[in-house]
Protein backbone atom coordinates (compact mmCIF):
# COMPACT_ATOMS: atom_id res chain seq x y z
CA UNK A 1 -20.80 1.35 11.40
CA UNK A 2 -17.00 0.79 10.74
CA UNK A 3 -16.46 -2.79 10.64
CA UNK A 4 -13.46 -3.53 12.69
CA UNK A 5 -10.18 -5.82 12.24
CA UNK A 6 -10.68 -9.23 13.05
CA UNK A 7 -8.27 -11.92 14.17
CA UNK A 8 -8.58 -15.38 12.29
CA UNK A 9 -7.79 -18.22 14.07
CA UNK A 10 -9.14 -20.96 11.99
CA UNK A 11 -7.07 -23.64 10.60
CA UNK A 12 -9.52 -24.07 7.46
CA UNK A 13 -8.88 -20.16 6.34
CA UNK A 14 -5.42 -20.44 6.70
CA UNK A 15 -5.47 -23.41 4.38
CA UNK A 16 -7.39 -21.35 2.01
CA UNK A 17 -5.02 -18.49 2.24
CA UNK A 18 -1.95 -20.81 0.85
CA UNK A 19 -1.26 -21.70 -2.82
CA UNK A 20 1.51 -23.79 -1.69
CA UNK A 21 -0.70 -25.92 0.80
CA UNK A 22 1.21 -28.78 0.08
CA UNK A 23 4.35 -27.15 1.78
CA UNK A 24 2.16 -26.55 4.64
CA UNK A 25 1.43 -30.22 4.81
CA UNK A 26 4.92 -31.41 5.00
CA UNK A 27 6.08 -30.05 7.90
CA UNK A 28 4.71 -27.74 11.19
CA UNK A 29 3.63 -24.03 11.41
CA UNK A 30 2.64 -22.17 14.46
CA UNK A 31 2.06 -18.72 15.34
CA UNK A 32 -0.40 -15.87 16.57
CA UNK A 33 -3.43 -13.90 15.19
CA UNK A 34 -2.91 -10.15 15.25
CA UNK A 35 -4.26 -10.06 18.52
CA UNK A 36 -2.27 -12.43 20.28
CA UNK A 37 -4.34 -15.64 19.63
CA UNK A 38 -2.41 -18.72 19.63
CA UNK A 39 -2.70 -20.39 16.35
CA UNK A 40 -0.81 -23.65 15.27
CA UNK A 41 -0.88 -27.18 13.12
CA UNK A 42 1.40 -28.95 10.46
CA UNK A 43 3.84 -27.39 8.53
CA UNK A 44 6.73 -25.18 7.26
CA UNK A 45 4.63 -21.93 6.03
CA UNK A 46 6.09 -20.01 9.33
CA UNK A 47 9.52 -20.88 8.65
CA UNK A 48 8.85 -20.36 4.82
CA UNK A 49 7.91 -16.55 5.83
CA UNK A 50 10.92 -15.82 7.20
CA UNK A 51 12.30 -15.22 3.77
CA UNK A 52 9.54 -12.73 3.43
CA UNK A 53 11.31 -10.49 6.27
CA UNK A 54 13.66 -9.64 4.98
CA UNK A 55 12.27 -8.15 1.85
CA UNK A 56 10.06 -6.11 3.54
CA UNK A 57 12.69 -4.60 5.80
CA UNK A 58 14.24 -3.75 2.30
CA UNK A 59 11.24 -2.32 0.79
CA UNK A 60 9.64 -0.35 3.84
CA UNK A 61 12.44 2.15 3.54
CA UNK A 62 11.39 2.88 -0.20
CA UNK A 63 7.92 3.28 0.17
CA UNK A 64 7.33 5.81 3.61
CA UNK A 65 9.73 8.19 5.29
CA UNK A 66 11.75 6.78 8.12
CA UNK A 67 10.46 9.91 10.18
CA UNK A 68 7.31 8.70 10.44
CA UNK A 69 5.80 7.13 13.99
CA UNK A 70 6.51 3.62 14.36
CA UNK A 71 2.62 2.71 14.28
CA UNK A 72 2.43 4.34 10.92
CA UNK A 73 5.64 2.59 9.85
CA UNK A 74 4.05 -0.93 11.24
CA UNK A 75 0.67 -0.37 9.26
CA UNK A 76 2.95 0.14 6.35
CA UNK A 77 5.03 -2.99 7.12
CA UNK A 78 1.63 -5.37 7.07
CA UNK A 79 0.65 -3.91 3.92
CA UNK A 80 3.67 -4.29 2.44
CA UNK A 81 3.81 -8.29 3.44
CA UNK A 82 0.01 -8.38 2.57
CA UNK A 83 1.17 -7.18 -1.02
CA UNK A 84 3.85 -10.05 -1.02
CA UNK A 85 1.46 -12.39 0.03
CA UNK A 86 -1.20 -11.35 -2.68
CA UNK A 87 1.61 -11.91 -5.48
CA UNK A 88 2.87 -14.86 -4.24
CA UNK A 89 -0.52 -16.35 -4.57
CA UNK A 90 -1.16 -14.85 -8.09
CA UNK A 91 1.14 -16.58 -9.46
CA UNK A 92 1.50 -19.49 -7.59
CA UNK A 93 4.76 -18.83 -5.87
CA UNK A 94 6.42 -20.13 -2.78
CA UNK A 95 8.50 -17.30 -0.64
CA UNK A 96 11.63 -18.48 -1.02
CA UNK A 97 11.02 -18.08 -4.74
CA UNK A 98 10.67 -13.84 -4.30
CA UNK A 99 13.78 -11.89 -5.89
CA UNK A 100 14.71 -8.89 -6.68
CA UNK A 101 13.52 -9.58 -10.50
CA UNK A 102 10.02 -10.15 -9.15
CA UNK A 103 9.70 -6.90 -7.12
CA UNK A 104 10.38 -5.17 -9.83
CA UNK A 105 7.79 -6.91 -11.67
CA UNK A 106 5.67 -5.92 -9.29
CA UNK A 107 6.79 -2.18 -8.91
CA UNK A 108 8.38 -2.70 -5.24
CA UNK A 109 10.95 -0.80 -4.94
CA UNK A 110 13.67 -1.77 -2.43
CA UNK A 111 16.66 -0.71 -0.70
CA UNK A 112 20.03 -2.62 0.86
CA UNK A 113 21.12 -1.71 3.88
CA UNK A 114 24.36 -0.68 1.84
CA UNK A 115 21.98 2.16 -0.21
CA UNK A 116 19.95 2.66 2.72
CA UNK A 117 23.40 4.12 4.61
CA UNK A 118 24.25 6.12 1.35
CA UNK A 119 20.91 7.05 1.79
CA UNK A 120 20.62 7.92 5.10
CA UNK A 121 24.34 8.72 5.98
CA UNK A 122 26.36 6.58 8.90
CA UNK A 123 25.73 8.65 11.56
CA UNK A 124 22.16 8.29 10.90
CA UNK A 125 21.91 4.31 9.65
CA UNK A 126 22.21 2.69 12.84
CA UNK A 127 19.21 4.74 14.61
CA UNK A 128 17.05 4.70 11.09
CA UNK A 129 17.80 1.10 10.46
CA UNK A 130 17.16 -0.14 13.78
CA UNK A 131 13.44 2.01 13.59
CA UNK A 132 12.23 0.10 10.42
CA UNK A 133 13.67 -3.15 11.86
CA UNK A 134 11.71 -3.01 15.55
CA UNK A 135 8.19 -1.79 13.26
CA UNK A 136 8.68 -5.22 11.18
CA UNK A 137 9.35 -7.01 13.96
CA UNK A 138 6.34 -5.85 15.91
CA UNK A 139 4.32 -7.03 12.96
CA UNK A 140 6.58 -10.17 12.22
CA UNK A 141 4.57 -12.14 9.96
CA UNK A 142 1.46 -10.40 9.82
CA UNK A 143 -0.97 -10.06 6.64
CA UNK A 144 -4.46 -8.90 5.71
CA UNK A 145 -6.90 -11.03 4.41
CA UNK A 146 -10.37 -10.47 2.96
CA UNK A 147 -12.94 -13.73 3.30
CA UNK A 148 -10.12 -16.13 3.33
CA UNK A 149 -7.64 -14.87 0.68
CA UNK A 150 -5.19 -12.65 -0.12
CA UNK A 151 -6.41 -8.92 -2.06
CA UNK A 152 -4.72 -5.83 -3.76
CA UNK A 153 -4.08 -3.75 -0.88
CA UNK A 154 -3.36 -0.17 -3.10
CA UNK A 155 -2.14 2.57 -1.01
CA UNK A 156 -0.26 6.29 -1.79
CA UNK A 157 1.31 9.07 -0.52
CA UNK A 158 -1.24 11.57 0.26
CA UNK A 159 -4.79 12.02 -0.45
CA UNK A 160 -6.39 14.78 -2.40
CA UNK A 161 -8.09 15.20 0.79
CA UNK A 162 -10.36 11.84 0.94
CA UNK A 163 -9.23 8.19 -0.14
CA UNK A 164 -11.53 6.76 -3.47
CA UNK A 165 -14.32 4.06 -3.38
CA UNK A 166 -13.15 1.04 -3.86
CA UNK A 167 -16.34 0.06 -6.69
CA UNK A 168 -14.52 2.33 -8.71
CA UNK A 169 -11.61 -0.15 -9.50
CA UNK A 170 -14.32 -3.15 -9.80
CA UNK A 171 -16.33 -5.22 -7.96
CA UNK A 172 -12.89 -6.98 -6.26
CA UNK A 173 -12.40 -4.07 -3.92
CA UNK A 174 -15.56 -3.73 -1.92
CA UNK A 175 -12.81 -3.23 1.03
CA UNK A 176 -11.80 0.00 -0.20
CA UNK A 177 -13.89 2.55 1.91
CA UNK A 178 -13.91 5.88 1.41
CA UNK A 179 -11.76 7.90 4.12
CA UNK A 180 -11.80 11.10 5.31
CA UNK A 181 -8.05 12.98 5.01
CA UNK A 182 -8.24 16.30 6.27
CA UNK A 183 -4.78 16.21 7.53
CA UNK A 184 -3.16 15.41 3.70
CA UNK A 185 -4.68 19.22 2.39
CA UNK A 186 -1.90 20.04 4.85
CA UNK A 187 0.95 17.96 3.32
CA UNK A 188 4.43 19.15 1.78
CA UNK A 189 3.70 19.09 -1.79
CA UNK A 190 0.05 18.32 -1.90
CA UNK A 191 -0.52 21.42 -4.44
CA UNK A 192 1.54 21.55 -7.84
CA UNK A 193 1.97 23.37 -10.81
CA UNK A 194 3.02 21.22 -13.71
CA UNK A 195 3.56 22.67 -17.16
CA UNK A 196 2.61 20.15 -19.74
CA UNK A 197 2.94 20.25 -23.89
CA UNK A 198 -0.58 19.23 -25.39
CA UNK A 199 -0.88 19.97 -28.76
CA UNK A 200 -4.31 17.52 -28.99
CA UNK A 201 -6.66 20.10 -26.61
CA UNK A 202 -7.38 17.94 -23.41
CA UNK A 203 -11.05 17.80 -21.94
CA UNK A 204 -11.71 16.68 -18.55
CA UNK A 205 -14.96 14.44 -18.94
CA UNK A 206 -15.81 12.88 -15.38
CA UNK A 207 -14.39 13.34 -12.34
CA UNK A 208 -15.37 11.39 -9.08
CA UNK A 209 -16.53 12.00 -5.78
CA UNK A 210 -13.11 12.74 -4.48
CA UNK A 211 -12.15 14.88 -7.12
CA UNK A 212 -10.33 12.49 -8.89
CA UNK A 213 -10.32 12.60 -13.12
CA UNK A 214 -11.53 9.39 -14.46
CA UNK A 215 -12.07 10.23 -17.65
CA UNK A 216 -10.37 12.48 -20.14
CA UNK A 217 -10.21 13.20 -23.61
CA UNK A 218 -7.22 14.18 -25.65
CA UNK A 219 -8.29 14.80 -29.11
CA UNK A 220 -10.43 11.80 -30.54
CA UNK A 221 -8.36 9.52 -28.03
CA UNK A 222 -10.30 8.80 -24.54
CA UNK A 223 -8.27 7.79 -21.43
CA UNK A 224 -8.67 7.12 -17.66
CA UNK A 225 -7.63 9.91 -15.58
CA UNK A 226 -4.85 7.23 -14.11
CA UNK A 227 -3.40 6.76 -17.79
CA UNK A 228 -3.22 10.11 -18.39
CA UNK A 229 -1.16 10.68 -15.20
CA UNK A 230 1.10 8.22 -15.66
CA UNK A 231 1.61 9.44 -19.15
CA UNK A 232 2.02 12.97 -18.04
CA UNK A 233 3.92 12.15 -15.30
CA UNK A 234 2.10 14.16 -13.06
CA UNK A 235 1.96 13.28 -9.12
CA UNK A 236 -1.59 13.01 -8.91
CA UNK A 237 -4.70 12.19 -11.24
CA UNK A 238 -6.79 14.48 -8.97
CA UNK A 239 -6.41 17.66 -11.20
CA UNK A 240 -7.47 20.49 -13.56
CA UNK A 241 -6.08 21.84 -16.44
CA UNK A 242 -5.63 25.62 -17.67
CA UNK A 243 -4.32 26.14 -21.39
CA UNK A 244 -1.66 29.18 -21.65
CA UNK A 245 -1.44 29.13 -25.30
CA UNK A 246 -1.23 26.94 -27.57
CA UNK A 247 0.05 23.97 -27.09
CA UNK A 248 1.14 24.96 -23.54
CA UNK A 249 -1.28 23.65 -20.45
CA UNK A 250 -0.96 24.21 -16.61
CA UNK A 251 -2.07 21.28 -14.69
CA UNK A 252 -2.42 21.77 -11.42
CA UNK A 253 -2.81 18.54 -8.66
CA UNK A 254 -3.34 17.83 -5.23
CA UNK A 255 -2.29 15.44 -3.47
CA UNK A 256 0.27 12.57 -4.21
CA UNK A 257 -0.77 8.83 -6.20
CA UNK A 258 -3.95 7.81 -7.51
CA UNK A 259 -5.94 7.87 -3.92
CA UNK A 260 -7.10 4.04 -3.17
CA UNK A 261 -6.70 2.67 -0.01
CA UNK A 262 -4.40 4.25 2.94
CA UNK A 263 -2.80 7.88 2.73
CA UNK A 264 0.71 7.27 4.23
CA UNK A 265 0.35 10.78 5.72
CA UNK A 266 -3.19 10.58 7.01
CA UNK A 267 -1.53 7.26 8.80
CA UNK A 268 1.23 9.55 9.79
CA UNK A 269 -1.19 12.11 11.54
CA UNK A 270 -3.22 9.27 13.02
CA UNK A 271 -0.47 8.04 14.58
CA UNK A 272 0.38 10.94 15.72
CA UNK A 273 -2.55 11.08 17.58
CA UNK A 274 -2.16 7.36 19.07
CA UNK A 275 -3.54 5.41 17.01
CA UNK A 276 -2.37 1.82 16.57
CA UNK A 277 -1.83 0.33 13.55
CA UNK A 278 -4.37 -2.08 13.35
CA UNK A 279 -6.91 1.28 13.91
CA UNK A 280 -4.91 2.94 11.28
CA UNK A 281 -5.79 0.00 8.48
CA UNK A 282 -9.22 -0.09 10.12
CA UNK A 283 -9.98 3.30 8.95
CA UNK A 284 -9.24 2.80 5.17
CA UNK A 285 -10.15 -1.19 4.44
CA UNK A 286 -13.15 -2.10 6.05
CA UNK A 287 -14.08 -5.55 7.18
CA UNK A 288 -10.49 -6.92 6.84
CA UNK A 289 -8.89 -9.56 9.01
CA UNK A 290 -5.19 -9.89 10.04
CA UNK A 291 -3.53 -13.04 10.91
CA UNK A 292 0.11 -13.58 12.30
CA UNK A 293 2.24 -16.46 11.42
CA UNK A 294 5.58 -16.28 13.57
């Protein structure tokens, strides 16, 4: 039975959730659970999130299509604050100590309004802007938690037609539940041709349940599927490989990233379909909980 999203509204979680209790402490927070619980107590951690705003309405815009329905954008938005969140209590952090150094150290990739125009064009920035800004809004301050902390929250592009079990990264993602994506075989790019230059002959060794290689051999070397891709560059490590002649290799993928967690497009199609966003992260991490500091 799919386990559904659940609102937290106790004061001892929330406590757990923060590295920085002691900011908590000093001060007052209040806010809501995702589902419109009142939540409040002592201390600054609502007003300390406010710096966390704005870098999601900056990275958003880099991560899913601006095209997309605003559920599927607001699923996004959580995730990307839940990401925040699980760095920032990695290593200890405080918000108002995230820059742009640390995104990058963290592979976020971020716009400013000022690229987002050059991006988008003027006539287009004002309606495209104001879209991304009203999804983070309607999520203002919401993150996922699993048993009172912060997780990795992986996501992707498009499936290879199913999301991966999570027991395949470890036994830290028992979240991860594997999702059905009929909607990505559909997807603009999902199949690709990719010449590659192998002159070590390449031997896919085990592949899981979605498809996906997790183990290959290149010569005497053996590598993870996921290295491999990243070396190769190619868009997905769900593939197969066909040799032309020497040295010369056809690889040919489905689907776009390495398949954990939520398909961006799937979430597109579900919301499509009217799904909210809190069903949309329901149907790829099971037994989360969202809370909403505002």
């Amino acid at each position: 039975m799919v386990e559904k999203i659940k609102a937290a509204g106790s004061i001892f979680i929330i406590l757990l959730l923060f590295p920085y209790v002691a900011v908590m402490l000093a001060g007052g927070w209040t806010g809501k659970n995702a589902y419109g619980q009142e939540i409040s107590g002592e201390g600054e951690a609502a007003e300390a999130w406010e710096d966390l705003e704005e870098w999601v309405l900056e990275i958003l815009p880099a991560q899913m299509p601006v095209t997309y329905e605003r559920e599927a954008l607001k699923a996004q938005a959580v995730l990307i604050r839940s990401s925040l969140a699980y760095h920032l209590q990695q290593e200890q952090l405080s918000p108002q100590q995230v820059d742009a150094k640390k995104l990058e150290e963290w592979e976020l990739p971020h716009y400013s309004p000022l690229e987002l125009e050059e991006i988008w064009g003027e006539a287009l920035f004002e309606e495209y802007y104001g879209k991304i800004l009203q999804a983070i809004q309607e999520t203002k301050g919401q993150v996922l938690t699993w048993q009172g902390s912060y997780v990795d929250l992986p996501y992707h592009a498009v499936s290879a037609g199913r999301t991966r079990e999570g027991s395949l990264l470890g036994d830290a993602y028992p979240y991860l539940r594997v999702a059905e994506c009929p909607g990505d075989l559909e997807a603009e790019d999902f199949l690709q041709i990719i010449k590659l230059e192998l002159w070590e002959t390449p031997e896919i060794t085990a592949v899981d349940g979605a498809g996906y290689v997790t183990e290959i051999r290149l010569g005497d070397t053996l590598m993870a599927g996921e290295e491999f891709r990243i070396r190769e560059n190619l868009p997905s490590s769900c593939f197969t490989l066909q040799e032309q002649q020497e040295g010369e290799w056809l690889a040919v993928t489905k689907g776009l990233g390495h398949g954990f967690g939520l398909s961006m497009h799937q979430a597109q199609l579900q919301a499509c379909q009217g799904k909210t966003y809190l069903e949309i992260l329901e149907y790829f991490y099971e037994g989360m909980e969202c809370i909403s500091f505002s």
